[in-house]
PDB file of N, CA and C in Angstrom:
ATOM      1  N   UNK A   1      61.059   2.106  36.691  1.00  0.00           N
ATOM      2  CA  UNK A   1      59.939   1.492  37.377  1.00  0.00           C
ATOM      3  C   UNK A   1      60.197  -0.008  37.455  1.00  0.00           C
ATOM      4  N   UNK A   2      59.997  -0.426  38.809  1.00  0.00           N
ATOM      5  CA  UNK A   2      60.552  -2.228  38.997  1.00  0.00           C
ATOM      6  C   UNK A   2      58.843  -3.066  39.114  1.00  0.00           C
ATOM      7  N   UNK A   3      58.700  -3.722  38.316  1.00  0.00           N
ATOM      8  CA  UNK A   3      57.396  -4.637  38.414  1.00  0.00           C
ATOM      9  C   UNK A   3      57.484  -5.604  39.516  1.00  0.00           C
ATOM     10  N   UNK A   4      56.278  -5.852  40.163  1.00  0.00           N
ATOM     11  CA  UNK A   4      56.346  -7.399  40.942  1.00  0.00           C
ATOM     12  C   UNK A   4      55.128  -7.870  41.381  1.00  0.00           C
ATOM     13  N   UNK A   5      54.728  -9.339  42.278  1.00  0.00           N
ATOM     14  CA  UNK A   5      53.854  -9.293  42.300  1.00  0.00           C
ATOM     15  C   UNK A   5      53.070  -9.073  43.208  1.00  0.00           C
ATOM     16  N   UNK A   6      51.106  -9.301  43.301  1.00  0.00           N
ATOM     17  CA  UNK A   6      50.710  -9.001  44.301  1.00  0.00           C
ATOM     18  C   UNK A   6      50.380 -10.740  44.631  1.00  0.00           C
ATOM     19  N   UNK A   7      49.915 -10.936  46.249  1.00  0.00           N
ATOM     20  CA  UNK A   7      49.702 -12.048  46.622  1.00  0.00           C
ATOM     21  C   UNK A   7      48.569 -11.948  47.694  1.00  0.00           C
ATOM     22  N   UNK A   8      47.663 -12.760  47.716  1.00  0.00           N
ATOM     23  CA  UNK A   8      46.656 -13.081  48.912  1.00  0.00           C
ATOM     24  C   UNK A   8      47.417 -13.646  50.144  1.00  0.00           C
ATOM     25  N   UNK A   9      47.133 -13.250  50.958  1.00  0.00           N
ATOM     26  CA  UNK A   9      47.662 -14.372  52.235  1.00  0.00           C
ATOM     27  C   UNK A   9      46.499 -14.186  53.154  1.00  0.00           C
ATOM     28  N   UNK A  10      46.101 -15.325  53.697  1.00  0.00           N
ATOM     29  CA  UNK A  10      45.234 -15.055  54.668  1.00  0.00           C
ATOM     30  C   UNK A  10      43.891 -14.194  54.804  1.00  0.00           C
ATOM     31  N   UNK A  11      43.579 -13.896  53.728  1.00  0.00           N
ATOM     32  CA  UNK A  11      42.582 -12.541  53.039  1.00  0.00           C
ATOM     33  C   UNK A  11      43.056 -11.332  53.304  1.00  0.00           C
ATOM     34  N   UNK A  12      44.318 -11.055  53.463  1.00  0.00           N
ATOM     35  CA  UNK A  12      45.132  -9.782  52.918  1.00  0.00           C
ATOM     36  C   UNK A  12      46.107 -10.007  51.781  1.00  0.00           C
ATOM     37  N   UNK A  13      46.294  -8.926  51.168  1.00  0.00           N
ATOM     38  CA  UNK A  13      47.177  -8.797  50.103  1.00  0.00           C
ATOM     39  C   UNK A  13      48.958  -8.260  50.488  1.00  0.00           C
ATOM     40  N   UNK A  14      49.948  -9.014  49.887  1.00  0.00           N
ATOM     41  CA  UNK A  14      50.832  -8.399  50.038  1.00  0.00           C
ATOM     42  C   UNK A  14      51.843  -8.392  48.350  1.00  0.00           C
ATOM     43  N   UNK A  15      52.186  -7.395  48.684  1.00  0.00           N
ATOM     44  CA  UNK A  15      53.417  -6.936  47.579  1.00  0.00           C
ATOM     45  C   UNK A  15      54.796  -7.539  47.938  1.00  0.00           C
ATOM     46  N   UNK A  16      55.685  -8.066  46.985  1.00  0.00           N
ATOM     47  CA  UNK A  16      56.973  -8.854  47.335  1.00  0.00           C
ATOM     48  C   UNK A  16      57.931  -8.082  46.246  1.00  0.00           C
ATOM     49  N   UNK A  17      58.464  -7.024  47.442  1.00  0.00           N
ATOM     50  CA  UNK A  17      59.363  -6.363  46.734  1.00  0.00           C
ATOM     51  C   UNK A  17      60.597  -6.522  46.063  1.00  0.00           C
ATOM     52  N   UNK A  18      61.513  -6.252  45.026  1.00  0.00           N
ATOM     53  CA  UNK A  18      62.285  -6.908  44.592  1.00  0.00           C
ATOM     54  C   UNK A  18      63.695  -6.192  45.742  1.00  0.00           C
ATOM     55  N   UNK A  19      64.626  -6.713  45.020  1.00  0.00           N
ATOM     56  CA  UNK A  19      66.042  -6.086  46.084  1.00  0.00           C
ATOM     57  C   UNK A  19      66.151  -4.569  45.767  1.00  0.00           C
ATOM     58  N   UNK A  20      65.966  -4.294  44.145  1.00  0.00           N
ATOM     59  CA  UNK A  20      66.096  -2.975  43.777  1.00  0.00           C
ATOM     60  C   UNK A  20      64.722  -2.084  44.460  1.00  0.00           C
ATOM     61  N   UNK A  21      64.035  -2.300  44.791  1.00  0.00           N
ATOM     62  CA  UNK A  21      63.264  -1.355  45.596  1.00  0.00           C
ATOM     63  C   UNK A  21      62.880  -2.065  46.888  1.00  0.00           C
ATOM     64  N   UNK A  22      63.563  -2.632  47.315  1.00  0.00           N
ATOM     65  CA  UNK A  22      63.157  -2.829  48.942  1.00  0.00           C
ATOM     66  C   UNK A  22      63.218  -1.650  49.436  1.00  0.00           C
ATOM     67  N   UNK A  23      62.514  -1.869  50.889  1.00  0.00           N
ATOM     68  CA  UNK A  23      62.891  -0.503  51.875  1.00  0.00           C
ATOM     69  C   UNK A  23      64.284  -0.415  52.608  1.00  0.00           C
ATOM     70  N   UNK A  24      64.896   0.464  53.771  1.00  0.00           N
ATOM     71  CA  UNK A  24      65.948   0.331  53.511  1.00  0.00           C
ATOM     72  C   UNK A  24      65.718  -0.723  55.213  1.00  0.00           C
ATOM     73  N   UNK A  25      67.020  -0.736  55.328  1.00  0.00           N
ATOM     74  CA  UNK A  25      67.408  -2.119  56.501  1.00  0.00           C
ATOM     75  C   UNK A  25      66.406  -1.358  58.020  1.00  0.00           C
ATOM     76  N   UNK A  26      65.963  -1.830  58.432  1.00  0.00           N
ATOM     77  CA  UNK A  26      65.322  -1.249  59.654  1.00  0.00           C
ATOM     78  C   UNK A  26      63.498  -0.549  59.606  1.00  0.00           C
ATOM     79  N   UNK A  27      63.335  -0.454  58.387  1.00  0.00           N
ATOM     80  CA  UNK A  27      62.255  -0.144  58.228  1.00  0.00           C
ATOM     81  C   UNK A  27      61.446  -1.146  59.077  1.00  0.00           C
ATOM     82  N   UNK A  28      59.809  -0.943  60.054  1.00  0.00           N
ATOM     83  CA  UNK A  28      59.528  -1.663  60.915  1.00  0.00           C
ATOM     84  C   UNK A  28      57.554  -1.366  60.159  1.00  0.00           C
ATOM     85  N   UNK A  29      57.574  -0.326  59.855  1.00  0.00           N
ATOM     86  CA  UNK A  29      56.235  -0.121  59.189  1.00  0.00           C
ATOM     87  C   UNK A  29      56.015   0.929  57.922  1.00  0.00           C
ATOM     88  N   UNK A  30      54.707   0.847  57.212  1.00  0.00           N
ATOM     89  CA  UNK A  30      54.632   1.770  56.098  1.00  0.00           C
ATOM     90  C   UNK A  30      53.289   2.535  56.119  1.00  0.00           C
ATOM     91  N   UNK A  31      53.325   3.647  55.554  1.00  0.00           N
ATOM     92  CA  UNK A  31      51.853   3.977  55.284  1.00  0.00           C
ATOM     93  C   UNK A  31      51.649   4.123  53.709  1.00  0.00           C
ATOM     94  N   UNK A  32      50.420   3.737  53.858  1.00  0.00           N
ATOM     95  CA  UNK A  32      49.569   3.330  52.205  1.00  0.00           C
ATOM     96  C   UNK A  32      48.785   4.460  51.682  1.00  0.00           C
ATOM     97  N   UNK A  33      48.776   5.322  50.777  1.00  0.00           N
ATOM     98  CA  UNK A  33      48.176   6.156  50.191  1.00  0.00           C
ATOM     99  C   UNK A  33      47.550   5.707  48.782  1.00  0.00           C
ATOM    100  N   UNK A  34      46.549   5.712  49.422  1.00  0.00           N
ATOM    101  CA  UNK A  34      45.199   5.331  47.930  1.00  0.00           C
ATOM    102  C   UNK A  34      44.947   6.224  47.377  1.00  0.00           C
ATOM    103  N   UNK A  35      44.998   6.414  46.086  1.00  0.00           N
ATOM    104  CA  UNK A  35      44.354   7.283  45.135  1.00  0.00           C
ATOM    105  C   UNK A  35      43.880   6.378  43.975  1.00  0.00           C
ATOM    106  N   UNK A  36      42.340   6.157  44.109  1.00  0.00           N
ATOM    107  CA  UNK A  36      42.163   5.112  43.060  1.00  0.00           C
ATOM    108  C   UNK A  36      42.324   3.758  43.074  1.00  0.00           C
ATOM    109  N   UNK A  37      43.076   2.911  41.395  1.00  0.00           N
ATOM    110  CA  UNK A  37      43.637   2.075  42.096  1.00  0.00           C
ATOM    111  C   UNK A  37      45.337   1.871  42.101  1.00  0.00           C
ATOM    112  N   UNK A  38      46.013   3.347  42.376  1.00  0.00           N
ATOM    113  CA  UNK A  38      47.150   3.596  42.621  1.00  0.00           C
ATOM    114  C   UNK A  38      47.481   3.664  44.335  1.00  0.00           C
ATOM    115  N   UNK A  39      48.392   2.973  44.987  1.00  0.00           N
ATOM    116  CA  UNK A  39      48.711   3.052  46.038  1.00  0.00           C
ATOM    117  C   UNK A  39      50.283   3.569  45.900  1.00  0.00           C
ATOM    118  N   UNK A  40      51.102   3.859  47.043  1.00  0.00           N
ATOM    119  CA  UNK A  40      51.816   4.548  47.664  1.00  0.00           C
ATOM    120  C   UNK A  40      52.339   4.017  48.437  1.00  0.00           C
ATOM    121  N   UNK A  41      53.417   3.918  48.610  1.00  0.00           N
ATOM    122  CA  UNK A  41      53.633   3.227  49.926  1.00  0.00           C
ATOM    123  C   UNK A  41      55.494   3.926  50.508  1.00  0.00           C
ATOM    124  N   UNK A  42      55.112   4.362  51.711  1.00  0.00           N
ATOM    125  CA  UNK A  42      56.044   4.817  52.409  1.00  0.00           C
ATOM    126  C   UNK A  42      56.574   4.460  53.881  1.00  0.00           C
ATOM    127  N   UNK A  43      57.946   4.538  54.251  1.00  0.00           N
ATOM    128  CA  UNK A  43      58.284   4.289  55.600  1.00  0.00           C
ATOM    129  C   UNK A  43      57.254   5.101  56.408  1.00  0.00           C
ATOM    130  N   UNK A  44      56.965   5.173  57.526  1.00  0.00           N
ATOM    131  CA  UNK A  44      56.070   5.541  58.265  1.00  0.00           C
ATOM    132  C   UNK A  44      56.912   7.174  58.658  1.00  0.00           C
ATOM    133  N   UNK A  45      58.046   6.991  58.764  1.00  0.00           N
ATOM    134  CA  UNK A  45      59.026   8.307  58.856  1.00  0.00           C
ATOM    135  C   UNK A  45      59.747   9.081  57.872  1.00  0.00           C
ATOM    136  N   UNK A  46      58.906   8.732  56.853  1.00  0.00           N
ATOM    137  CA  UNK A  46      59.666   9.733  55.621  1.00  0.00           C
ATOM    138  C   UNK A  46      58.069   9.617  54.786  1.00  0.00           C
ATOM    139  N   UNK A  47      56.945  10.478  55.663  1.00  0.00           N
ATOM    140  CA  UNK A  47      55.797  10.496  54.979  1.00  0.00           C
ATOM    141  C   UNK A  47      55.499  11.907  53.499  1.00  0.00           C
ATOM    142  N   UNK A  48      54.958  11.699  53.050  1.00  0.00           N
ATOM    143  CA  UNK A  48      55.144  12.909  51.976  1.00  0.00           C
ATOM    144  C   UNK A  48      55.700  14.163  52.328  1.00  0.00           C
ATOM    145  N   UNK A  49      55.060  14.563  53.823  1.00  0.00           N
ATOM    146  CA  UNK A  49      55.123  15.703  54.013  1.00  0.00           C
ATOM    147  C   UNK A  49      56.284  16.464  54.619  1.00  0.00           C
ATOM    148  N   UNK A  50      57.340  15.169  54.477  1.00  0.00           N
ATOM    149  CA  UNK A  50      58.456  15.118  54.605  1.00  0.00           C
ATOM    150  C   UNK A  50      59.088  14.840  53.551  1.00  0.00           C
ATOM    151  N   UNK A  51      58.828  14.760  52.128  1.00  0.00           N
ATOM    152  CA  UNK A  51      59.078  14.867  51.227  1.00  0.00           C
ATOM    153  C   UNK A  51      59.556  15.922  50.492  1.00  0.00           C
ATOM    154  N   UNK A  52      58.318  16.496  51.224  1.00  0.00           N
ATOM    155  CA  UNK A  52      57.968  18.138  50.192  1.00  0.00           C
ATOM    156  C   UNK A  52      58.551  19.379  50.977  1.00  0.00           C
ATOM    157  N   UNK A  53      58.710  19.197  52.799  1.00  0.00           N
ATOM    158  CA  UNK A  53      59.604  19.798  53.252  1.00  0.00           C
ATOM    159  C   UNK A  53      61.431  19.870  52.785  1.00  0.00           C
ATOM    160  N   UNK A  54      61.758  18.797  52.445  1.00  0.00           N
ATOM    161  CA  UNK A  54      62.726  18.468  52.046  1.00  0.00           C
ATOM    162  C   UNK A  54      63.425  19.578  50.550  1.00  0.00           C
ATOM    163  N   UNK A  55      62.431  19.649  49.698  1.00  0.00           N
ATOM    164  CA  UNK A  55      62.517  20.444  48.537  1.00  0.00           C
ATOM    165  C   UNK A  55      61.857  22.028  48.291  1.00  0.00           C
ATOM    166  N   UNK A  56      63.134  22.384  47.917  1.00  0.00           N
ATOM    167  CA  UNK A  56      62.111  23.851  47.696  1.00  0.00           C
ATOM    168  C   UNK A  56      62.593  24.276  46.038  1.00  0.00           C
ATOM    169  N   UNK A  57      61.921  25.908  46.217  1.00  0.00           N
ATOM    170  CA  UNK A  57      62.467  26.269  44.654  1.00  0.00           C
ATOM    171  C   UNK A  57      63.281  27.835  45.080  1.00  0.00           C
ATOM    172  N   UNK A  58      63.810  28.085  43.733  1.00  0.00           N
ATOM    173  CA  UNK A  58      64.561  29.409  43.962  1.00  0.00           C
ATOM    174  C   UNK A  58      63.140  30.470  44.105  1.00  0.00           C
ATOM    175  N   UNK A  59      63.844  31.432  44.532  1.00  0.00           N
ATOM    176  CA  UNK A  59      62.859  33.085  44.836  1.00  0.00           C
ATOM    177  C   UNK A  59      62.198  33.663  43.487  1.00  0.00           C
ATOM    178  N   UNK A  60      62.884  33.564  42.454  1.00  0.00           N
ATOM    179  CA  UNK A  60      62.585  33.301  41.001  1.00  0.00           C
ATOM    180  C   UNK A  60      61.189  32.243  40.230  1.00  0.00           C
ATOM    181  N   UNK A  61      61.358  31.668  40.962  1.00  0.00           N
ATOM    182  CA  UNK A  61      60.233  30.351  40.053  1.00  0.00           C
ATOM    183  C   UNK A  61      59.134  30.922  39.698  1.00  0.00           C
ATOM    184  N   UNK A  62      58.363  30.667  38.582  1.00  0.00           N
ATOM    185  CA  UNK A  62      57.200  31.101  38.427  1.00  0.00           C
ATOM    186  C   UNK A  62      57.330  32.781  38.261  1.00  0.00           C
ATOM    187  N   UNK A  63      58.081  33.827  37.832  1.00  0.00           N
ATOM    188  CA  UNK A  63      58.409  34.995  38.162  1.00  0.00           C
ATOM    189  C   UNK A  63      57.114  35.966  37.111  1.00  0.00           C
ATOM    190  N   UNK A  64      57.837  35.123  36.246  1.00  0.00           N
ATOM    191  CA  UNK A  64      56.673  35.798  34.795  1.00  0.00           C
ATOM    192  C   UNK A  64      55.752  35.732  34.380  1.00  0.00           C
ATOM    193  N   UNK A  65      54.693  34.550  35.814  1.00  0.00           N
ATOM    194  CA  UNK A  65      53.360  34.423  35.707  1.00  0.00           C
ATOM    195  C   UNK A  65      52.939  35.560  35.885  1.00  0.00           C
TER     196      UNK A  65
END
Protein backbone atom coordinates (compact mmCIF):
# COMPACT_ATOMS: atom_id res chain seq x y z
CA UNK A 1 0.00 0.00 0.00
CA UNK A 2 1.69 3.53 -1.24
CA UNK A 3 0.51 6.61 1.05
CA UNK A 4 0.08 10.23 -0.32
CA UNK A 5 -1.50 13.24 -0.11
CA UNK A 6 -4.88 14.81 -0.43
CA UNK A 7 -5.06 18.58 -1.61
CA UNK A 8 -7.83 21.36 -2.06
CA UNK A 9 -7.60 23.18 -5.28
CA UNK A 10 -10.10 25.47 -6.19
CA UNK A 11 -12.84 23.75 -3.84
CA UNK A 12 -12.07 20.36 -5.27
CA UNK A 13 -9.89 17.83 -3.89
CA UNK A 14 -7.12 16.10 -5.59
CA UNK A 15 -4.87 13.06 -4.82
CA UNK A 16 -1.01 13.33 -6.03
CA UNK A 17 -0.07 10.08 -6.93
CA UNK A 18 3.30 8.77 -6.35
CA UNK A 19 5.39 7.14 -9.51
CA UNK A 20 4.78 3.66 -7.91
CA UNK A 21 1.08 3.90 -8.39
CA UNK A 22 0.49 6.31 -11.08
CA UNK A 23 -1.88 5.33 -13.82
CA UNK A 24 -0.42 4.00 -16.78
CA UNK A 25 0.85 6.55 -19.77
CA UNK A 26 -2.37 7.60 -21.67
CA UNK A 27 -4.84 7.32 -19.13
CA UNK A 28 -7.27 10.52 -20.02
CA UNK A 29 -10.03 9.85 -17.16
CA UNK A 30 -11.11 7.80 -13.95
CA UNK A 31 -14.10 6.66 -12.22
CA UNK A 32 -14.52 7.07 -8.37
CA UNK A 33 -16.26 4.48 -6.32
CA UNK A 34 -17.44 5.57 -2.84
CA UNK A 35 -18.05 3.29 -0.25
CA UNK A 36 -18.02 5.32 2.86
CA UNK A 37 -15.05 7.10 3.40
CA UNK A 38 -13.14 4.64 1.11
CA UNK A 39 -12.86 5.63 -2.54
CA UNK A 40 -11.66 3.70 -5.60
CA UNK A 41 -10.39 4.91 -8.26
CA UNK A 42 -10.11 3.43 -11.76
CA UNK A 43 -9.20 4.09 -15.53
CA UNK A 44 -12.53 4.69 -16.99
CA UNK A 45 -11.69 1.37 -19.24
CA UNK A 46 -10.70 -1.15 -16.88
CA UNK A 47 -13.94 -0.58 -14.61
CA UNK A 48 -14.53 -3.41 -11.98
CA UNK A 49 -16.62 -5.17 -14.11
CA UNK A 50 -13.88 -5.71 -16.11
CA UNK A 51 -12.05 -6.82 -13.41
CA UNK A 52 -14.13 -9.59 -12.40
CA UNK A 53 -14.71 -10.65 -16.05
CA UNK A 54 -11.13 -11.05 -16.28
CA UNK A 55 -10.99 -13.82 -13.36
CA UNK A 56 -12.64 -16.91 -12.87
CA UNK A 57 -12.41 -20.13 -10.68
CA UNK A 58 -11.98 -23.86 -11.44
CA UNK A 59 -15.42 -26.14 -11.88
CA UNK A 60 -14.37 -27.47 -8.42
CA UNK A 61 -14.50 -24.34 -6.12
CA UNK A 62 -16.71 -24.39 -3.38
CA UNK A 63 -17.51 -28.31 -4.20
CA UNK A 64 -18.07 -29.45 -0.54
CA UNK A 65 -20.40 -26.72 0.38
Amino acid sequence: MTRTSVFSNNGTQAVRLPKDAAFPDGTKSVEVIAVGTTRVISPTDQTWENFFEGYTVSGDFMSDQ
